[in-house]
Protein backbone atom coordinates (compact mmCIF):
# COMPACT_ATOMS: atom_id res chain seq x y z
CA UNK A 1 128.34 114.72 84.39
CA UNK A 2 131.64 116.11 83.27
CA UNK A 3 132.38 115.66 79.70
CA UNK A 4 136.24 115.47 78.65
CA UNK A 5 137.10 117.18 75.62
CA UNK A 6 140.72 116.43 74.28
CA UNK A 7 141.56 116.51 70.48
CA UNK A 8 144.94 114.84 70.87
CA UNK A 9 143.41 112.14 73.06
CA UNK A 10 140.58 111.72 70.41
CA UNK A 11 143.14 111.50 67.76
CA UNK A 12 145.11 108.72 69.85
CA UNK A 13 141.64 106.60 70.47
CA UNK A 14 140.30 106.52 66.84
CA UNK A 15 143.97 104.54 66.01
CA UNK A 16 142.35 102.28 68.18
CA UNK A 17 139.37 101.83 66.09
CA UNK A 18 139.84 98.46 64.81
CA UNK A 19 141.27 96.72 67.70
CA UNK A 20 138.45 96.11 70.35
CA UNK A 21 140.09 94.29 73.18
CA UNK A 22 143.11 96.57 73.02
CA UNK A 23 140.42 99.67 73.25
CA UNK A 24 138.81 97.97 76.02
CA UNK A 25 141.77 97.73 77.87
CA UNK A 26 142.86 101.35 77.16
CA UNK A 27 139.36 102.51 78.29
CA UNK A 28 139.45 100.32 81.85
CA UNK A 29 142.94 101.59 82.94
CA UNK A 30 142.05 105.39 81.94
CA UNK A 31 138.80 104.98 84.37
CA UNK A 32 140.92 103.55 86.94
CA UNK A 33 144.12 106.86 86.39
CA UNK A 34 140.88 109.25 86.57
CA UNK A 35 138.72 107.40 89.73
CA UNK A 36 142.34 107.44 91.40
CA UNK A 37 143.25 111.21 90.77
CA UNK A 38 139.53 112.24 91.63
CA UNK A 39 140.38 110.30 94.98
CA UNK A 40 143.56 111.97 95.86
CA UNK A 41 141.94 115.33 95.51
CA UNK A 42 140.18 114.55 98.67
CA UNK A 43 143.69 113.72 100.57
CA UNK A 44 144.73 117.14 99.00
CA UNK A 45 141.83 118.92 99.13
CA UNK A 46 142.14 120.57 95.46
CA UNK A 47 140.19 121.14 92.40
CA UNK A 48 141.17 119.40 89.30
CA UNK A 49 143.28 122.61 88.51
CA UNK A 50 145.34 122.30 92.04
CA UNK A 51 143.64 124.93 93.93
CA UNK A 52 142.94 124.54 97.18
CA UNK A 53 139.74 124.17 98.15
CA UNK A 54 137.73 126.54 100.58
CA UNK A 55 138.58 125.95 104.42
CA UNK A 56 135.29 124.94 106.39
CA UNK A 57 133.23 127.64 107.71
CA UNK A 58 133.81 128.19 112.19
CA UNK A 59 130.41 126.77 112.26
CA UNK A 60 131.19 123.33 110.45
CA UNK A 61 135.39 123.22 112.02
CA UNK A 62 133.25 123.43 115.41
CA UNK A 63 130.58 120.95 114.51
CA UNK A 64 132.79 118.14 113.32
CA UNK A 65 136.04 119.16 115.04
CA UNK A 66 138.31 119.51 112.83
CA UNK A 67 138.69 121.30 109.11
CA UNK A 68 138.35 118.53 106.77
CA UNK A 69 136.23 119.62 103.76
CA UNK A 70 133.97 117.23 101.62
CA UNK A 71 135.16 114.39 104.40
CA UNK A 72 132.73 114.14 107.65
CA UNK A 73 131.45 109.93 107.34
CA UNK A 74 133.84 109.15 104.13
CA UNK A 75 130.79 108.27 101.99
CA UNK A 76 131.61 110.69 99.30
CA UNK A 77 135.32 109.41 98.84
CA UNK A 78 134.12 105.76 99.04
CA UNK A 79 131.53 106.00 96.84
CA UNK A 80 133.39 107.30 93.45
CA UNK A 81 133.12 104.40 90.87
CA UNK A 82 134.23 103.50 87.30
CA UNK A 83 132.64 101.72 84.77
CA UNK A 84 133.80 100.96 81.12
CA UNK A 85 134.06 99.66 77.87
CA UNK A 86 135.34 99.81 74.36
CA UNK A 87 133.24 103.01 73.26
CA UNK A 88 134.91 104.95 76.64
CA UNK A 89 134.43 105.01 80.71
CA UNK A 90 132.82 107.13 83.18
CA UNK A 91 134.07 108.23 86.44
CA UNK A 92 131.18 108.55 88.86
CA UNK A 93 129.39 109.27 92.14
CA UNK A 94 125.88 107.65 93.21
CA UNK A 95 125.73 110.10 96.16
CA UNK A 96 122.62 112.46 96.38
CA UNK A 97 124.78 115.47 97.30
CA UNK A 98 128.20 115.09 95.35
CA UNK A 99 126.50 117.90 93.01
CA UNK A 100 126.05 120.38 95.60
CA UNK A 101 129.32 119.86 96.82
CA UNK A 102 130.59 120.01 93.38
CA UNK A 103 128.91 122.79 92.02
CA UNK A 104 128.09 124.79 95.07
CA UNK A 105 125.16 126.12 96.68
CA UNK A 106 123.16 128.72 98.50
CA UNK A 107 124.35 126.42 101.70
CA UNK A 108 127.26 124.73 100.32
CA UNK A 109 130.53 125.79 98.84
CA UNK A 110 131.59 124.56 95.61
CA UNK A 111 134.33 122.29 95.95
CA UNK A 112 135.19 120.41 92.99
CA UNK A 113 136.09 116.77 92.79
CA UNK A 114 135.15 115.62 89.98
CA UNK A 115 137.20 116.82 86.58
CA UNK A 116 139.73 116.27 83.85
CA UNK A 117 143.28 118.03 84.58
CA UNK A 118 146.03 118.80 82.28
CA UNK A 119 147.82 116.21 84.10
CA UNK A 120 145.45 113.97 83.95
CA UNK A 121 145.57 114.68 80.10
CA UNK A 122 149.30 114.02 80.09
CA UNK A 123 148.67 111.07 82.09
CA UNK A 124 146.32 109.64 79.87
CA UNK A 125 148.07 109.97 76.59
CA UNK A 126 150.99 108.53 78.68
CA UNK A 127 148.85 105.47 79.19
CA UNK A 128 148.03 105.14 75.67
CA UNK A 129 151.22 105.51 74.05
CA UNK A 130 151.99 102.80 76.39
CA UNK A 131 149.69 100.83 75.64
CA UNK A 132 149.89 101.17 71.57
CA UNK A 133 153.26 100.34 71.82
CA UNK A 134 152.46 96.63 73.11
C-alpha cells in the first residue's frame, strides 16, 4: 500500500470535518483523479514522478512482440479499483503480481504504477478548493 502524506491537503480535509456528505463527495472524486492518473501511466509508461519506465528486456520484446511494459493480457490496467468514503479512499490492485511489478524483483523490473505525484497533489487540492467553494 502507498500511503499519501500531504500537510496542505490534510489541512484542506479537516475544514471538512463537520460536513459528511460534502467529505464523502470530496473523497469519491479524489479516488476517481488518482485511479485515472495511475491508469494513464500505463498509456505513458512513467512512474508517478514522469520517468520513463525501463524498456522490456530482447527476451520479453521477442516473446510478446512488441515493447509494451507492464501490458501483455491488460489484466493489470483493468484491474486498478477505488473504493471510498468519508474518512478517505484507496486506490488499488487485486492482482497477485502488481507488487513485483511495482517494487521490482530478482526477475522483474520495478516499474511503478502505483503513487501520489506532485501533480496529482496540485490536482487534488484543485478538486477541493472546488469543491469547498460549492
Amino acid at each position: 500500500m502507498i500511503e499519501i502524506k500531504s500537510t496542505l491537503l490534510e489541512n484542506y480535509l479537516q475544514k471538512l470535518e463537520n460536513n459528511l456528505e460534502k467529505r464523502r463527495k470530496i473523497m469519491d472524486a479524489l479516488g476517481m483523479l488518482i485511479k485515472k492518473s495511475v491508469k494513464e501511466r500505463f498509456v505513458n509508461k512513467t512512474d508517478p514522478e514522469g520517468n520513463p519506465w525501463e524498456r522490456n528486456r530482447p527476451s520479453t520484446i521477442a516473446k510478446k512482440g512488441r515493447d509494451d511494459p507492464l501490458v501483455d493480457t491488460g489484466k493489470l490496467k483493468k484491474s486498478v479499483y477505488m473504493k471510498s468514503d468519508k474518512d478517505g479512499f484507496m486506490v488499488y490492485t487485486e492482482v497477485p503480481y502488481a507488487g513485483f511489478h511495482q517494487s521490482g524483483t530478482d526477475r522483474f523490473t520495478a516499474r511503478p504504477f502505483m503513487g501520489f505525484s506532485e501533480e496529482d497533489e496540485k490536482n487534488s487540492i484543485d478538486l477541493i478548493r472546488k469543491e469547498m467553494l460549492t
